[in-house]
N, C-alpha and C. Protein backbone atom coordinates (compact mmCIF):
# COMPACT_ATOMS: atom_id res chain seq x y z
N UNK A 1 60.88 92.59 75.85
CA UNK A 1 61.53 92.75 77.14
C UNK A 1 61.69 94.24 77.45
N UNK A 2 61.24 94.40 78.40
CA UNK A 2 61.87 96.14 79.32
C UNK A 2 62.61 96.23 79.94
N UNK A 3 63.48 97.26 79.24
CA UNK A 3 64.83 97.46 80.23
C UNK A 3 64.42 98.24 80.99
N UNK A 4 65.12 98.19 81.92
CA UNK A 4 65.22 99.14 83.26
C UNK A 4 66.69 100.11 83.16
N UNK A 5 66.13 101.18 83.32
CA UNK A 5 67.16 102.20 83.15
C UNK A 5 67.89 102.96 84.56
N UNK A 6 67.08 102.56 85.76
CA UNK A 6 67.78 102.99 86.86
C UNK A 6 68.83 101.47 87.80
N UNK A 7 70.13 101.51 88.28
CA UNK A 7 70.72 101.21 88.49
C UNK A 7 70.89 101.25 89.83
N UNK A 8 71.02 100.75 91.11
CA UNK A 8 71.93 101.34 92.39
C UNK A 8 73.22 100.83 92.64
N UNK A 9 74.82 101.90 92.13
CA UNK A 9 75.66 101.37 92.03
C UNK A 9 76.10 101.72 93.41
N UNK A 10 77.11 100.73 93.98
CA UNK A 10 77.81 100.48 95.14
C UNK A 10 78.78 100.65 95.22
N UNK A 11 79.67 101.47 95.74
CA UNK A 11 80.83 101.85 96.14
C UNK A 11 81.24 100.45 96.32
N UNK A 12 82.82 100.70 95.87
CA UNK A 12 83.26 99.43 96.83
C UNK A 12 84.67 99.72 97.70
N UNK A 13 84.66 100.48 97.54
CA UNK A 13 85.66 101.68 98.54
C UNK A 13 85.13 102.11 100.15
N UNK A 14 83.58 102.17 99.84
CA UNK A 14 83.00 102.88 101.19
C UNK A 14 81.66 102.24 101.58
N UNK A 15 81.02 101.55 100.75
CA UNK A 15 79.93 100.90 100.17
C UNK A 15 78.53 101.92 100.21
N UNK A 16 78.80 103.17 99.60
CA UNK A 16 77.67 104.14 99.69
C UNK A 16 77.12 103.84 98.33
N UNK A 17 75.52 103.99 98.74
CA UNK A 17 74.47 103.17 97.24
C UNK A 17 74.38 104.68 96.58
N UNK A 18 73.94 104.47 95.57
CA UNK A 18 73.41 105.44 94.95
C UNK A 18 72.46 105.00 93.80
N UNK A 19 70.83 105.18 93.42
CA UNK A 19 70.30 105.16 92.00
C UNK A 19 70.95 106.25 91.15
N UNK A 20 71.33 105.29 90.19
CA UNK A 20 71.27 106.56 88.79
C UNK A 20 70.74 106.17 87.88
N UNK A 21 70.35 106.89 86.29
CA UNK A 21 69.62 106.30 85.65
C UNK A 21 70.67 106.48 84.15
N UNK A 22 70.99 105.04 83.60
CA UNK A 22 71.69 104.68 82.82
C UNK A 22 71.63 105.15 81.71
N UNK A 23 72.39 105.66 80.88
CA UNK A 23 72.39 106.38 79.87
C UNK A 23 71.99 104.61 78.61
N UNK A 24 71.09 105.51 77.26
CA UNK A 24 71.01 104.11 76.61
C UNK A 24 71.58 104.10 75.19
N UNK A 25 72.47 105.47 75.37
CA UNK A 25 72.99 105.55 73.81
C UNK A 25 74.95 105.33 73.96
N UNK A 26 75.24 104.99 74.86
CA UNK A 26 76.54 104.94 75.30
C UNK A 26 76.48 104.36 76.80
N UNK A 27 78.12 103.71 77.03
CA UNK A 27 78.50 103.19 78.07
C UNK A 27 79.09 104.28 79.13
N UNK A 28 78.92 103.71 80.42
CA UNK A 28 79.69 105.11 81.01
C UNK A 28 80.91 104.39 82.11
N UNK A 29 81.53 104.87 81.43
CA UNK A 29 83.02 104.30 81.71
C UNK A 29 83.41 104.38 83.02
N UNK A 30 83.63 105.77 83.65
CA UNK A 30 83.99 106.45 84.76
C UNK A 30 82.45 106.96 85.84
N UNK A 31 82.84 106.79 87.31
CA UNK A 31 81.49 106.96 88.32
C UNK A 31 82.25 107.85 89.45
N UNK A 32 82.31 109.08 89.78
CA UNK A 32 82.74 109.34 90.99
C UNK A 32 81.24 109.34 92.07
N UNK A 33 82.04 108.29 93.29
CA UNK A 33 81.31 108.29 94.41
C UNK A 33 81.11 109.57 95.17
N UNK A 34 79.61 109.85 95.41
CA UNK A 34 79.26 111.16 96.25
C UNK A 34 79.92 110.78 97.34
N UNK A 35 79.96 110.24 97.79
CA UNK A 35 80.59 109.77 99.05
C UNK A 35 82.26 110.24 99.88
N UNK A 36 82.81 109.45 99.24
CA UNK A 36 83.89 108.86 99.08
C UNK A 36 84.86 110.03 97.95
N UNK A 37 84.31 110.38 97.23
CA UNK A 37 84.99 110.90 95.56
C UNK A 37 85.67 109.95 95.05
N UNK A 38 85.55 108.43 95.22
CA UNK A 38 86.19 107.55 94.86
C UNK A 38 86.06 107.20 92.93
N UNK A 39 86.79 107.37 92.40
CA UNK A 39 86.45 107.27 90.60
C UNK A 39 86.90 105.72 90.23
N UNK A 40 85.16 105.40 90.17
CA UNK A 40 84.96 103.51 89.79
C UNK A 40 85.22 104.20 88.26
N UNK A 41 85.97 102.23 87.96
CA UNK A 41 86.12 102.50 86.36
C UNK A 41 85.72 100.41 86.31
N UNK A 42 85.17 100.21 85.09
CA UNK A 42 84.50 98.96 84.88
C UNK A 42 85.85 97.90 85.64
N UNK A 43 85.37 96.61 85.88
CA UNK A 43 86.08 95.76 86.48
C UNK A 43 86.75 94.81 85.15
N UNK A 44 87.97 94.68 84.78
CA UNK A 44 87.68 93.69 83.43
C UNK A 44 87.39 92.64 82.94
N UNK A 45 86.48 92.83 82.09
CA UNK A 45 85.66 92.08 81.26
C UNK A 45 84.42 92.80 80.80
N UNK A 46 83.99 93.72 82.13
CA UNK A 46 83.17 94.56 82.09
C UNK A 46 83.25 95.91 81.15
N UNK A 47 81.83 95.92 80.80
CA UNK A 47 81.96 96.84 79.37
C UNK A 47 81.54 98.38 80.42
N UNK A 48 81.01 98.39 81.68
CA UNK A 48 80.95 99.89 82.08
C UNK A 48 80.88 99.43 83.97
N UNK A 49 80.62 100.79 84.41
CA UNK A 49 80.47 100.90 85.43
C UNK A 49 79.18 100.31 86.32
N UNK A 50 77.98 100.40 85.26
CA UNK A 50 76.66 99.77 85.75
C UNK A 50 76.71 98.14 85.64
N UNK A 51 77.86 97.65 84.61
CA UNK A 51 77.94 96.17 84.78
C UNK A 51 79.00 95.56 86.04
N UNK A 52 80.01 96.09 86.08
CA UNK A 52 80.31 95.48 87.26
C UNK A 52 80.25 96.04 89.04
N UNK A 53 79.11 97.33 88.65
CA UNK A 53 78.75 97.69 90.35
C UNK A 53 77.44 98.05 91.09
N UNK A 54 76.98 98.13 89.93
CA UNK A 54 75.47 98.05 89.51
C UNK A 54 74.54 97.70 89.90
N UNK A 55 73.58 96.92 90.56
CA UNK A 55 72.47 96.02 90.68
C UNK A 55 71.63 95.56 89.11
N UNK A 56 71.69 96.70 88.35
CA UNK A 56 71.00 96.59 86.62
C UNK A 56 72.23 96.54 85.86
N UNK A 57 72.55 95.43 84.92
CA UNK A 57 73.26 95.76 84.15
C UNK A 57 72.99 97.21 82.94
N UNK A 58 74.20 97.41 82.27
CA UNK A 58 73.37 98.44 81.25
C UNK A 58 72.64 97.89 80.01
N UNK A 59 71.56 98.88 79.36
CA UNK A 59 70.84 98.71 78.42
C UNK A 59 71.14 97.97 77.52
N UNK A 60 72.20 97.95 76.72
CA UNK A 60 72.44 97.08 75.62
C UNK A 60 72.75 95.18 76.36
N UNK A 61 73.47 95.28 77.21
CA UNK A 61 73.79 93.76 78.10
C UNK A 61 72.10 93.26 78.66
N UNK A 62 71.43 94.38 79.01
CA UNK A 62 69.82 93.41 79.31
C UNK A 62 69.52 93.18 78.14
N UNK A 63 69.39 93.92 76.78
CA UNK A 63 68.77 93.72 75.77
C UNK A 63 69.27 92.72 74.77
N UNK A 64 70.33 92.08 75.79
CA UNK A 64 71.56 90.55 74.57
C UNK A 64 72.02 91.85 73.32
N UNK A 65 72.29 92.64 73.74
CA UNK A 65 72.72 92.66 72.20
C UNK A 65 74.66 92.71 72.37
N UNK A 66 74.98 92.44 73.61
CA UNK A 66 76.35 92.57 74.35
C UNK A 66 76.97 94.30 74.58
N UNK A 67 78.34 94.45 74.58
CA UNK A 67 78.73 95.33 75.11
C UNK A 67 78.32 96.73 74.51
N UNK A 68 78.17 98.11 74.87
CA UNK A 68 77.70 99.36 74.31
C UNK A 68 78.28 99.65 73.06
């Protein structure tokens, strides 16, 4: 399986997109919106910012191996 390492996370403050490209050795906790300066932090249950705003989850959650 290939992960995909770019993401477009969504504000949910302003709903401004942005690609970024997911780090694969760690989770990334904290996202300030270019937008907005709004600082996303995971939703709970969620292990980062690319899992609950994301379009791609992060690397380790595509690859089953669960949270970073």
């Amino acid at each position: 399986m290939e992960v995909n390492l770019i993401s477009t996370i969504t504000c949910p403050n302003c709903g401004h997109q942005e690609d970024e490209q997911m780090l694969t050795t760690a989770c990334q906790f904290f996202y300030e919106c270019e937008n907005c300066n709004q600082i996303l932090k995971p939703k709970e249950g969620d292990c980062c910012v690319f899992c609950s705003y994301g379009t791609v989850s992060c690397p380790p959650i595509q690859e089953g191996s669960g949270c970073c």
